[in-house]
C-alpha atoms as a PDB file:
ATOM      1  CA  UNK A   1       7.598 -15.521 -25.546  1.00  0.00           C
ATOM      2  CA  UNK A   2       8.312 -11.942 -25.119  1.00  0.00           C
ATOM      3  CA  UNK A   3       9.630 -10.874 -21.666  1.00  0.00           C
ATOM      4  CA  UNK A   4      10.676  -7.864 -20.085  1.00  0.00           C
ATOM      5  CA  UNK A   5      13.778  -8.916 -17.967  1.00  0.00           C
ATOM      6  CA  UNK A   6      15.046  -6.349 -15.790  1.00  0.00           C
ATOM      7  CA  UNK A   7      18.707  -6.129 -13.155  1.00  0.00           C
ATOM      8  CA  UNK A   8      18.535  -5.941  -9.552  1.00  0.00           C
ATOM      9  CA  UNK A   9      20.884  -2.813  -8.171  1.00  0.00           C
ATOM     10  CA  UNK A  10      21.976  -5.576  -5.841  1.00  0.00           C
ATOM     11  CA  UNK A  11      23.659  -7.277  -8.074  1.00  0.00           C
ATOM     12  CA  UNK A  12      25.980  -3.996  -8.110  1.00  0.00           C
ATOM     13  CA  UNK A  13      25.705  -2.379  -4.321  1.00  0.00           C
ATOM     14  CA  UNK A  14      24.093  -3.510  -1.456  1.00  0.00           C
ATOM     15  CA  UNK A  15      22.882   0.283  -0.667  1.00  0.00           C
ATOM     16  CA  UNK A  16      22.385   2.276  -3.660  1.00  0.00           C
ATOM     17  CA  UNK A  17      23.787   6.236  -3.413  1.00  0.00           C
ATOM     18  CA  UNK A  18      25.142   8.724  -5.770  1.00  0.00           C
ATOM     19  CA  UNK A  19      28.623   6.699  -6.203  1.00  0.00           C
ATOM     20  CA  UNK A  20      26.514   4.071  -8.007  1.00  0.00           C
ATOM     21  CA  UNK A  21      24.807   6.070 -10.408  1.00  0.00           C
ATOM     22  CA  UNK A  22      27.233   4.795 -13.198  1.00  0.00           C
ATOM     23  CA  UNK A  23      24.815   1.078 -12.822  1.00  0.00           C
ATOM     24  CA  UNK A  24      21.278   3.165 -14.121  1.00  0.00           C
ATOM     25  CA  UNK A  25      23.296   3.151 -18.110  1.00  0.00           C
ATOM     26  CA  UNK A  26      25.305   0.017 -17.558  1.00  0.00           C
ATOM     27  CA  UNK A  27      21.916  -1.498 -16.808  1.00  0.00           C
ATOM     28  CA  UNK A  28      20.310  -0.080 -19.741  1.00  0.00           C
ATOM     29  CA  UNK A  29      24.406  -0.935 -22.305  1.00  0.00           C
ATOM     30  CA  UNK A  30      23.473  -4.561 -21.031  1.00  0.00           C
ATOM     31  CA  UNK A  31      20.194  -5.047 -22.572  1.00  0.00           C
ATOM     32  CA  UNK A  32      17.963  -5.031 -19.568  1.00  0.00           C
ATOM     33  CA  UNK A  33      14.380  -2.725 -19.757  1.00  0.00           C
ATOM     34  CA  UNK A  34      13.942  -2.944 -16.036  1.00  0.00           C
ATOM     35  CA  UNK A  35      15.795  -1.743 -12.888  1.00  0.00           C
ATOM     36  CA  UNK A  36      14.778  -2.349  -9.708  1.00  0.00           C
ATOM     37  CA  UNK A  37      16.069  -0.358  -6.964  1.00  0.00           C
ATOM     38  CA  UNK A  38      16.407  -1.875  -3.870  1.00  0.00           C
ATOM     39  CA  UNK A  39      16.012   1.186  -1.161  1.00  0.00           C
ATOM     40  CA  UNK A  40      16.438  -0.464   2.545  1.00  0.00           C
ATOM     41  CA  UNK A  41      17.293   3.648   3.412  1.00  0.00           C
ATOM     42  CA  UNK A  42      14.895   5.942   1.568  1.00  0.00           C
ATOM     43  CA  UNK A  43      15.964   9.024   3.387  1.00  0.00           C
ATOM     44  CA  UNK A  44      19.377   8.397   1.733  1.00  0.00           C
ATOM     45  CA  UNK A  45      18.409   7.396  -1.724  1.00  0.00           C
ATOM     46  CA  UNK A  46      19.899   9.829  -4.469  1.00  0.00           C
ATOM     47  CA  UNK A  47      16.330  10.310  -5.813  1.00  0.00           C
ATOM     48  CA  UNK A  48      16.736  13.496  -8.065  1.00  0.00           C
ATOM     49  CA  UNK A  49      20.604  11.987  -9.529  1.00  0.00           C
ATOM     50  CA  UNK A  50      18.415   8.904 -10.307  1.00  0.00           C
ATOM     51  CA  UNK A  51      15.816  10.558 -12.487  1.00  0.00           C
ATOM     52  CA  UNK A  52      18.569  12.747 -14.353  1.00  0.00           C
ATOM     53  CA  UNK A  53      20.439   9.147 -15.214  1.00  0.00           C
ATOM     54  CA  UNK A  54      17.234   7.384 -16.105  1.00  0.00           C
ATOM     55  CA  UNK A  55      16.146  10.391 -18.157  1.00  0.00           C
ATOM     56  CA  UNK A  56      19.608   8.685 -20.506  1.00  0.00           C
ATOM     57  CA  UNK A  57      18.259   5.784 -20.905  1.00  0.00           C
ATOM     58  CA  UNK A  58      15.050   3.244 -22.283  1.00  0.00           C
ATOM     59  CA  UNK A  59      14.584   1.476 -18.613  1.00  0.00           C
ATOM     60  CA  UNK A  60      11.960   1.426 -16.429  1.00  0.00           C
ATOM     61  CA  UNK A  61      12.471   1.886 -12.696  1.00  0.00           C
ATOM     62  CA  UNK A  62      10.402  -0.061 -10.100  1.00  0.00           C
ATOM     63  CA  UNK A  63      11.606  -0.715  -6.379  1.00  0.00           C
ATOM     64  CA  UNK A  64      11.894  -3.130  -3.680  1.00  0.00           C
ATOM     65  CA  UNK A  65      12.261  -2.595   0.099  1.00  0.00           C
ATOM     66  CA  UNK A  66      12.821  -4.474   3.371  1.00  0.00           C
ATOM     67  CA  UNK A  67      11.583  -3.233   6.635  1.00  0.00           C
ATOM     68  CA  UNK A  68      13.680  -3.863   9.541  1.00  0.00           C
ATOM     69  CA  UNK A  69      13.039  -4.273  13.686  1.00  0.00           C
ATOM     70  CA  UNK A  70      12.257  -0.824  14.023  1.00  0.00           C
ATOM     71  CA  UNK A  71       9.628  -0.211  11.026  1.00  0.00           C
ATOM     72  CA  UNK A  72       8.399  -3.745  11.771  1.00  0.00           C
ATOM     73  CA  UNK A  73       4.727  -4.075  10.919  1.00  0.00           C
ATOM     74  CA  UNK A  74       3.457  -6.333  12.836  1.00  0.00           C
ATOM     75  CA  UNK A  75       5.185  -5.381  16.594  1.00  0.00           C
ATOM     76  CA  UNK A  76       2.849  -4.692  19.047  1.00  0.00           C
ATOM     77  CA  UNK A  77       4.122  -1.421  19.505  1.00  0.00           C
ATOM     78  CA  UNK A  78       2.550   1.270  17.983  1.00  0.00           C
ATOM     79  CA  UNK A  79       5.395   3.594  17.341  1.00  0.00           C
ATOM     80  CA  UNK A  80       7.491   0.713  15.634  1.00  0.00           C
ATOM     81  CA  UNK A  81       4.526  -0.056  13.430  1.00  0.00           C
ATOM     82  CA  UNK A  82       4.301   3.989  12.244  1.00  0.00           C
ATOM     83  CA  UNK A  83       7.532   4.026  11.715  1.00  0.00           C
ATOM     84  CA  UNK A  84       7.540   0.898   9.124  1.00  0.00           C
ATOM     85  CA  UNK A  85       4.063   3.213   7.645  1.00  0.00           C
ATOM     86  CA  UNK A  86       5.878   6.493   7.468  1.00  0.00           C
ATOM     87  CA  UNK A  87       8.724   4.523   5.799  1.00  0.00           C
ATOM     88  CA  UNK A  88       6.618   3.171   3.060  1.00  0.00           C
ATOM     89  CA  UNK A  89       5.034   6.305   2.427  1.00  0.00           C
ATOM     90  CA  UNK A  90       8.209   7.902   1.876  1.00  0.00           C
ATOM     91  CA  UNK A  91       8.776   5.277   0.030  1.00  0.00           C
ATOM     92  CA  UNK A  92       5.925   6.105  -2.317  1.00  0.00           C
ATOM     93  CA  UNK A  93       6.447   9.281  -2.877  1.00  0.00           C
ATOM     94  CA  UNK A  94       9.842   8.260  -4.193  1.00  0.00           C
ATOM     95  CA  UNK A  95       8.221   5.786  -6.534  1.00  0.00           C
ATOM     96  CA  UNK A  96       6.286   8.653  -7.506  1.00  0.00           C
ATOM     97  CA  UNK A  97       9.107  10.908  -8.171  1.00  0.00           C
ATOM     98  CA  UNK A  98      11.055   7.926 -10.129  1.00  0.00           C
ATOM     99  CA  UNK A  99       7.527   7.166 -12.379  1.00  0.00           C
ATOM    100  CA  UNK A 100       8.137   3.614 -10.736  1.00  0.00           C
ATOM    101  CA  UNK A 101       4.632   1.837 -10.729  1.00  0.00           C
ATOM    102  CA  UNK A 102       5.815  -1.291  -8.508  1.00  0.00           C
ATOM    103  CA  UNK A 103       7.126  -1.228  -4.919  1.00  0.00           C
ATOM    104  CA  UNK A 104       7.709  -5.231  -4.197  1.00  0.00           C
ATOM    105  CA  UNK A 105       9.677  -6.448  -1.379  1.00  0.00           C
ATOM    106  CA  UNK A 106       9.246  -7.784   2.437  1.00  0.00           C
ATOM    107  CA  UNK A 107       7.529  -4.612   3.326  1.00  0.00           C
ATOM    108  CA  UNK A 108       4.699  -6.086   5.411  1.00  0.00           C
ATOM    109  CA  UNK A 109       7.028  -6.916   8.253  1.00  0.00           C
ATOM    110  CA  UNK A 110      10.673  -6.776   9.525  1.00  0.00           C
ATOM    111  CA  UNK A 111      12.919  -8.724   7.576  1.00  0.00           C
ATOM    112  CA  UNK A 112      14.439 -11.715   9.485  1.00  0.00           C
ATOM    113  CA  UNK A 113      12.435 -10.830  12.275  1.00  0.00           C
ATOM    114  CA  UNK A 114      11.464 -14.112  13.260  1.00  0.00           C
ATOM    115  CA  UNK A 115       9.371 -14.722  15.957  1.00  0.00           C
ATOM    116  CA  UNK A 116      10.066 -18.315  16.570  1.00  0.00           C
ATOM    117  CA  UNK A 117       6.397 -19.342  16.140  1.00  0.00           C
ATOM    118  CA  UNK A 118       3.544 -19.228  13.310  1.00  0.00           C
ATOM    119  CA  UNK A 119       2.510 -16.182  12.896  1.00  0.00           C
ATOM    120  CA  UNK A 120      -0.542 -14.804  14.897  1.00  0.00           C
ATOM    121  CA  UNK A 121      -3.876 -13.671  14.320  1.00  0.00           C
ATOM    122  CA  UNK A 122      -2.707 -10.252  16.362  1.00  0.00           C
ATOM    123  CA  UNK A 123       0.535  -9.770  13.829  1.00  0.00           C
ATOM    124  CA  UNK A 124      -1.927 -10.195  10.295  1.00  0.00           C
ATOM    125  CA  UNK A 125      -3.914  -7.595  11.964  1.00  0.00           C
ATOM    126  CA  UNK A 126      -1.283  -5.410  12.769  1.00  0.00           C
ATOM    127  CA  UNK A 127       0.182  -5.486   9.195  1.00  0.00           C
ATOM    128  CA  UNK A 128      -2.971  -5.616   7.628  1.00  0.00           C
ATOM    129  CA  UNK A 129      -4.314  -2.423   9.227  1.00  0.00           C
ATOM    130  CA  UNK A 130      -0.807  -0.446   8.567  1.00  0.00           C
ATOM    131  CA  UNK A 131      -0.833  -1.849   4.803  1.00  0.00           C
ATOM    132  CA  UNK A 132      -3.933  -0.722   3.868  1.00  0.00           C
ATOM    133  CA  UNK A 133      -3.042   2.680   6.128  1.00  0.00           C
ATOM    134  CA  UNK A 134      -0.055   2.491   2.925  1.00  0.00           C
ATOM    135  CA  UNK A 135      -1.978   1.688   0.141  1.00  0.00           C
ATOM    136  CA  UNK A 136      -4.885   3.971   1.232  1.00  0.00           C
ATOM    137  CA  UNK A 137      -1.885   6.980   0.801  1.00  0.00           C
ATOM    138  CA  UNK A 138      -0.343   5.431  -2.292  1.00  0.00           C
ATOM    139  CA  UNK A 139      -3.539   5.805  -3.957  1.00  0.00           C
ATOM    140  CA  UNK A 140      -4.098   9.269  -3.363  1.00  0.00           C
ATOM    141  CA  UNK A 141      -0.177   9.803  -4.591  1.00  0.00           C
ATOM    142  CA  UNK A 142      -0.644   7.468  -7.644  1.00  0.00           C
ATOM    143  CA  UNK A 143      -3.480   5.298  -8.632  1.00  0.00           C
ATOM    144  CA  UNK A 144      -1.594   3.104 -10.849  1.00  0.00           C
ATOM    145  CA  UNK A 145       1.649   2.151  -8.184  1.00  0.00           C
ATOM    146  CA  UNK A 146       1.547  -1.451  -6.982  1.00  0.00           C
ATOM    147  CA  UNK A 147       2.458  -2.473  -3.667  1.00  0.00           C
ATOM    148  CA  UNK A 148       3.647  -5.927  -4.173  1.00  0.00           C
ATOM    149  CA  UNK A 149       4.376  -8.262  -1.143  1.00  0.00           C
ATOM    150  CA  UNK A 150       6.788 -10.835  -1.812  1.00  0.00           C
ATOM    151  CA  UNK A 151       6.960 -14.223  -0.524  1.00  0.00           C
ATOM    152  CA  UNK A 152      10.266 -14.988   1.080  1.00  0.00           C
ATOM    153  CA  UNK A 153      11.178 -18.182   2.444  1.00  0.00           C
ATOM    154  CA  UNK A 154      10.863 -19.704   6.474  1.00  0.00           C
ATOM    155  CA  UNK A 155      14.593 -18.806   7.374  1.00  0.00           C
ATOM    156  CA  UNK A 156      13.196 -14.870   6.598  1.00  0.00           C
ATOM    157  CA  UNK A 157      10.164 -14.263   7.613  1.00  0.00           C
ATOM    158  CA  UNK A 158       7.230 -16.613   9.484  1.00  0.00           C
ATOM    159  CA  UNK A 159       4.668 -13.911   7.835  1.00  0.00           C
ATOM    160  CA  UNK A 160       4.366 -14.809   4.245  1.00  0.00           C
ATOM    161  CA  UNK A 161       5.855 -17.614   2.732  1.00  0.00           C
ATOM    162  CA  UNK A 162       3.300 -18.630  -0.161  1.00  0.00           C
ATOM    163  CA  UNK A 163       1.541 -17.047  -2.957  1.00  0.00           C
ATOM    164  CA  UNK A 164      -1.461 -18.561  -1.038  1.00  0.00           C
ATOM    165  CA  UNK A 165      -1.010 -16.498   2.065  1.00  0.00           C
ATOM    166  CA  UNK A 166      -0.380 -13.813   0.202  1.00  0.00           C
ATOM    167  CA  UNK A 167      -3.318 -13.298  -1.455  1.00  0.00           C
ATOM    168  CA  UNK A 168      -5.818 -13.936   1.569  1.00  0.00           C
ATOM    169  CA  UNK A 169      -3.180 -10.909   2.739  1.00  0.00           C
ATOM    170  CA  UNK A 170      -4.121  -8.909  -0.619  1.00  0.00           C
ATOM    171  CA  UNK A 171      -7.752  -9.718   0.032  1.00  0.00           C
ATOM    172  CA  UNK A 172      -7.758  -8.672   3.544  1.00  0.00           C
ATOM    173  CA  UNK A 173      -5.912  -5.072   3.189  1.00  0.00           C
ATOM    174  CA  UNK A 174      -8.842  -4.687   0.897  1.00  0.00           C
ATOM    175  CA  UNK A 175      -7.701  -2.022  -1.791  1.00  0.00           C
ATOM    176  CA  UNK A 176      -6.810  -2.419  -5.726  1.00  0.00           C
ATOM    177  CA  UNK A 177      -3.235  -1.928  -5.561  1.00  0.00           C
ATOM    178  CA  UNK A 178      -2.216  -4.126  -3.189  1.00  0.00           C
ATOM    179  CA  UNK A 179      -0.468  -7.146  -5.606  1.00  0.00           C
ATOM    180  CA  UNK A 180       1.813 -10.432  -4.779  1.00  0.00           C
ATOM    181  CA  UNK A 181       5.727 -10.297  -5.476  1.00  0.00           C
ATOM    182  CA  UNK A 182       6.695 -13.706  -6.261  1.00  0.00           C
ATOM    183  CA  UNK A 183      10.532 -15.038  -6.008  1.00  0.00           C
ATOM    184  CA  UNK A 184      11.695 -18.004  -7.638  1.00  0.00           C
ATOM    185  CA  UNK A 185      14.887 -18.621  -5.155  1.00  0.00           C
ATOM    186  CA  UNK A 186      11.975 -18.652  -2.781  1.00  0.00           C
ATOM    187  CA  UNK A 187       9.405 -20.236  -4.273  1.00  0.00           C
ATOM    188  CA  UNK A 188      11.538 -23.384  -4.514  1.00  0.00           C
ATOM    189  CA  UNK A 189      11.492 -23.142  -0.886  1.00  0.00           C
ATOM    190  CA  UNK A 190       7.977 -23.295  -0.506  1.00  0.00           C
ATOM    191  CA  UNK A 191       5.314 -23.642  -3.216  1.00  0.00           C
ATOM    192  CA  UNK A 192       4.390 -27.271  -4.217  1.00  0.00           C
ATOM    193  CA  UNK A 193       4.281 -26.098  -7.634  1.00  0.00           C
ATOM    194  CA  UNK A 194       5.627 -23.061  -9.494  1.00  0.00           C
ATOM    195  CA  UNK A 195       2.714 -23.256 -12.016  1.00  0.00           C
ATOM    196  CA  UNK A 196       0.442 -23.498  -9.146  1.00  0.00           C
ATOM    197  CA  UNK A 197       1.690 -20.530  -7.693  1.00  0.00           C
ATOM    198  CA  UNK A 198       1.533 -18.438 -10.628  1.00  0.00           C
ATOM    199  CA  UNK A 199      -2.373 -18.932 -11.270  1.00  0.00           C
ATOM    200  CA  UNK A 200      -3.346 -19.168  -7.317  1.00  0.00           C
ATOM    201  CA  UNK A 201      -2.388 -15.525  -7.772  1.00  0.00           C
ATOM    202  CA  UNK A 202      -3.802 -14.942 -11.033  1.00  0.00           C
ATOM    203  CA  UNK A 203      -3.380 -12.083 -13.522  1.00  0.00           C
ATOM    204  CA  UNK A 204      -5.544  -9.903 -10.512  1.00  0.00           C
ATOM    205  CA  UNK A 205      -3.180 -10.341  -7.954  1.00  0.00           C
ATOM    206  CA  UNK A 206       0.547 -10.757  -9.196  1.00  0.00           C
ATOM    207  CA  UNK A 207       2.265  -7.798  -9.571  1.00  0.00           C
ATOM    208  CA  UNK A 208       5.954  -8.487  -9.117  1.00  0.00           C
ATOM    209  CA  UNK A 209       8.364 -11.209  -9.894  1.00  0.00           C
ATOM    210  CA  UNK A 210      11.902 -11.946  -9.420  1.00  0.00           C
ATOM    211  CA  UNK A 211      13.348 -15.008 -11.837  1.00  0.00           C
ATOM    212  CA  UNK A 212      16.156 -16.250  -9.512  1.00  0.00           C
ATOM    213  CA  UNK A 213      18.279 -19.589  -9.255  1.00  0.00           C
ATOM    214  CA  UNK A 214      17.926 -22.202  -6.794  1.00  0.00           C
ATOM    215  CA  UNK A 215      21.040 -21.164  -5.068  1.00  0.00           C
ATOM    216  CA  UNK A 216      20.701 -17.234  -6.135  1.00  0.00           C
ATOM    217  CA  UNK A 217      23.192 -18.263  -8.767  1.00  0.00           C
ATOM    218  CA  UNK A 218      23.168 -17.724 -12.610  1.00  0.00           C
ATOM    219  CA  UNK A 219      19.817 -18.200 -13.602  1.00  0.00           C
ATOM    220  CA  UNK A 220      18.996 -20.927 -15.749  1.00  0.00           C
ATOM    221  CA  UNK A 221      21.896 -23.368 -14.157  1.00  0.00           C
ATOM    222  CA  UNK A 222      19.998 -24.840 -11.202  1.00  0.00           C
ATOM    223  CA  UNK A 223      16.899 -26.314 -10.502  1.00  0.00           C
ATOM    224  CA  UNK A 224      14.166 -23.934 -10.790  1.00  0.00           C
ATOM    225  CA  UNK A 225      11.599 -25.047 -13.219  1.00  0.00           C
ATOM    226  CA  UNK A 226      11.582 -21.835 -15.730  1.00  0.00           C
ATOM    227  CA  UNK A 227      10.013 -22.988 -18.730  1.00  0.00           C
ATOM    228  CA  UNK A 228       7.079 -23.867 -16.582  1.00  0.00           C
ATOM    229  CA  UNK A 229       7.663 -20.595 -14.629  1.00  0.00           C
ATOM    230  CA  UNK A 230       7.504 -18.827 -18.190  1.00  0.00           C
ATOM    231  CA  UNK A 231       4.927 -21.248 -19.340  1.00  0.00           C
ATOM    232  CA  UNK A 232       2.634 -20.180 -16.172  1.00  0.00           C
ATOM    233  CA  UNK A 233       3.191 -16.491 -16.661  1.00  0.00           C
ATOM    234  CA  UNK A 234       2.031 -16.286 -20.065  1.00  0.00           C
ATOM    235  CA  UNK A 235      -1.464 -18.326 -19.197  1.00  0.00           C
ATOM    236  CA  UNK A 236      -2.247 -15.780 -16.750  1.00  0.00           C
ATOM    237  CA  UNK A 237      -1.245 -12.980 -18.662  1.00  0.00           C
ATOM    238  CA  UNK A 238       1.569 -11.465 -16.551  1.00  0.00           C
ATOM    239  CA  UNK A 239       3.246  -8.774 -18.707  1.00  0.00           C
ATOM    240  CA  UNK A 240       5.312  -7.029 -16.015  1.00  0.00           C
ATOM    241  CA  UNK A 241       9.196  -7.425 -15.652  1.00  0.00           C
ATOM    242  CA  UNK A 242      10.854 -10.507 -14.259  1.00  0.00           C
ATOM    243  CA  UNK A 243      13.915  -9.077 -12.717  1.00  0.00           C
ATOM    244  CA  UNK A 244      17.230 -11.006 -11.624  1.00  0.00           C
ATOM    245  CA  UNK A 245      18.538 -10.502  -8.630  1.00  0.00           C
ATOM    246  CA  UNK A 246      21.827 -11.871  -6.544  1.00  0.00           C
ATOM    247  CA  UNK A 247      24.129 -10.449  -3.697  1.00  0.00           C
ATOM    248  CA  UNK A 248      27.883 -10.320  -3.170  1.00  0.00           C
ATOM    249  CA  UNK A 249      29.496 -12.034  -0.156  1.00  0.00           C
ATOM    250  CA  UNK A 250      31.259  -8.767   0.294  1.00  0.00           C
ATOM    251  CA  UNK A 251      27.779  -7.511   1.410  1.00  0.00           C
ATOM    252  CA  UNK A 252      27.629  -6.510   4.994  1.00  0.00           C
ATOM    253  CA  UNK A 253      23.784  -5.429   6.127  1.00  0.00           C
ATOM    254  CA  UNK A 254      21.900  -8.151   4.047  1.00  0.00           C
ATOM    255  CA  UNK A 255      24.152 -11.339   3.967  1.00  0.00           C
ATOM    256  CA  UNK A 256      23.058 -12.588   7.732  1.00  0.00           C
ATOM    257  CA  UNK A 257      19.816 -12.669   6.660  1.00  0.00           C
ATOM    258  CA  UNK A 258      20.395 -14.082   3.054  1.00  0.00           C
ATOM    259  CA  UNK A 259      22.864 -16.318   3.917  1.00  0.00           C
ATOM    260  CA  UNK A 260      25.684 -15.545   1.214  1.00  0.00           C
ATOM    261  CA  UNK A 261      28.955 -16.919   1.866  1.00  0.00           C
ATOM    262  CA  UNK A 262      30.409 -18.238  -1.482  1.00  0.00           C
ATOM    263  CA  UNK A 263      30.363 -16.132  -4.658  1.00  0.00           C
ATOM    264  CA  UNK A 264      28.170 -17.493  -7.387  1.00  0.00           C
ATOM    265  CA  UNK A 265      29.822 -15.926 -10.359  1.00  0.00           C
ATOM    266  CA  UNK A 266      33.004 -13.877 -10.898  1.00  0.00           C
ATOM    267  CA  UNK A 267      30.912 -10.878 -10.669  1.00  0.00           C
ATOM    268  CA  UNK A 268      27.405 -10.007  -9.972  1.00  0.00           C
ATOM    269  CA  UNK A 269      27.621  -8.175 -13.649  1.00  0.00           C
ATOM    270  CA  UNK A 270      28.809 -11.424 -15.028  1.00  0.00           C
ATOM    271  CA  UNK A 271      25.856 -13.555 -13.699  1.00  0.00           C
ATOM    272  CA  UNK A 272      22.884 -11.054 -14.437  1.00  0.00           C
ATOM    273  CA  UNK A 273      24.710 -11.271 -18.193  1.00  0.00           C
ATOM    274  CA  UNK A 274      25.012 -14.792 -18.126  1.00  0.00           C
ATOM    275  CA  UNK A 275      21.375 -14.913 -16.028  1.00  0.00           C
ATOM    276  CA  UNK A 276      19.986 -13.034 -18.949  1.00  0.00           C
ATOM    277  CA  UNK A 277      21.239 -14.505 -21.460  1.00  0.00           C
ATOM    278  CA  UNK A 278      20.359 -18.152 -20.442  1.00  0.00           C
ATOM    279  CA  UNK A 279      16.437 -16.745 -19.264  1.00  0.00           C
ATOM    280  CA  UNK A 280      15.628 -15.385 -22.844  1.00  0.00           C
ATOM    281  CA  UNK A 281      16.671 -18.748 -24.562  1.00  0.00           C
ATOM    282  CA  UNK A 282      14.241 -20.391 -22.369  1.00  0.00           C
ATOM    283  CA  UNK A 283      11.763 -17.798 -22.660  1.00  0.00           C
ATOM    284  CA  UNK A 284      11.935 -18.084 -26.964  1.00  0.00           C
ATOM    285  CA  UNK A 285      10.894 -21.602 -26.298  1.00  0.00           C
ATOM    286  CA  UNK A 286       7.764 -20.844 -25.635  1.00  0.00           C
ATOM    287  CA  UNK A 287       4.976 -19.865 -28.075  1.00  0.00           C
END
């Protein structure tokens, strides 16, 4: 089975700026089609160095996000929630600028914001209303972009936590671009089956997926099932990338919510190479 694996810029940086531009080719040396860049800070994302770099190479950008307490979609402030709207509509006018046609990530509500409760009818109608506020714009901007949410697990958000969820979401917001972002580090988590998850979304609804480890450690040397993953993909018919992604305990912003203390790999270089390596023996597997 032919797949288009792609490298997280986490695996390099935890915020991405013009002293990291050197990752865009070593991406591309390492035999990855895909980059995803994760911008947490769009107003201080290199965007113009980053086309010039891509411009030198065969991969194709697409980006994640994270909203955080004060662009949080669902508060019941108004100002909070336009900020987390005006954020994502910068951010699609990057995505734009970068010919990126997938903008995945927890960008439906603050990251780690946890209320301590089940979500509420009041909070899916906040981020509901301010999504489709999003994908309303991103459509006038660029017809084909994706917004894909992604499913992250209960310790991150109490929003979405399964592809099921997250397509009532899709349905609800109501426009074409509006797509699920699945996770497998998640997914383990949460889904009752990876298979199932794949085709409760469906070819019309998943737009995004990250092929992570149990533990967010080498691919391929844990527990998540990927040749049913794989297997799943292909009957649905999901031909966009599935990226790998890891952090660095040397992280500062992102590893209270992710909850990285121990370092999975000598480098994050060494277990995307590794991580890719091991995910395209599994993926030849399959006819």
């Amino acid at each position: 089975m032919k797949i288009n694996f792609g490298v997280d810029s986490f695996i390099w940086t935890e915020n991405f700026s013009e002293k990291d531009l050197w990752i865009i080719k070593k991406a591309d040396e390492l035999g990855f089609e895909t980059i995803d860049f994760a911008i947490a800070h769009p107003e201080t994302f290199p965007v113009e160095e980053v086309i010039n770099e891509l411009k030198q190479t065969n991969l194709t950008p697409v980006t994640t996000t994270t909203l955080d307490a004060e662009r949080n979609l669902l508060s019941d402030d108004p100002s909070v929630r336009k900020n987390g709207v005006d954020s994502l509509k910068l951010l699609v006018d990057i995505n734009k600028k970068l010919g990126s046609k997938i903008l995945g990530g927890v960008n439906y509500a603050g990251w780690g914001c946890l209320s301590g409760k089940p979500r509420t009818e009041t909070e899916w109608k906040h981020s509901v209303e301010a999504m489709r506020e999003v994908c309303e714009y991103a459509q006038t901007v660029d017809p084909e972009l994706n917004i894909c949410v992604e499913c992250v697990n209960r310790f991150e958000t109490h929003f979405l936590n399964i592809a099921e969820d997250a397509v009532k979401y899709c349905k609800d917001v109501g426009t074409n671009n509006i797509k699920v972002h699945l996770d497998c580090f998640h997914m383990i988590r949460e889904e009752k089956s990876f298979s199932g998850a794949v085709k409760t979304c469906g070819k019309e609804y998943l737009g995004y997926v990250h092929v992570n480890e149990n533990d967010r450690g080498i691919p391929g040397t844990g527990l998540v099932p990927f040749e049913e993953f794989f297997r799943a993909l292909k009957e649905i018919g999901y031909t966009g990338p599935c990226v790998i992604e890891s952090f660095d305990p040397s992280f500062e912003e992102l590893n209270s919510n992710c909850a990285i203390w121990r370092s999975f790999a000598p480098t994050g270089e060494a277990l995307a190479i590794d991580g890719l390596k091991n995910l395209k023996e599994i993926a030849e597997k399959i006819e």
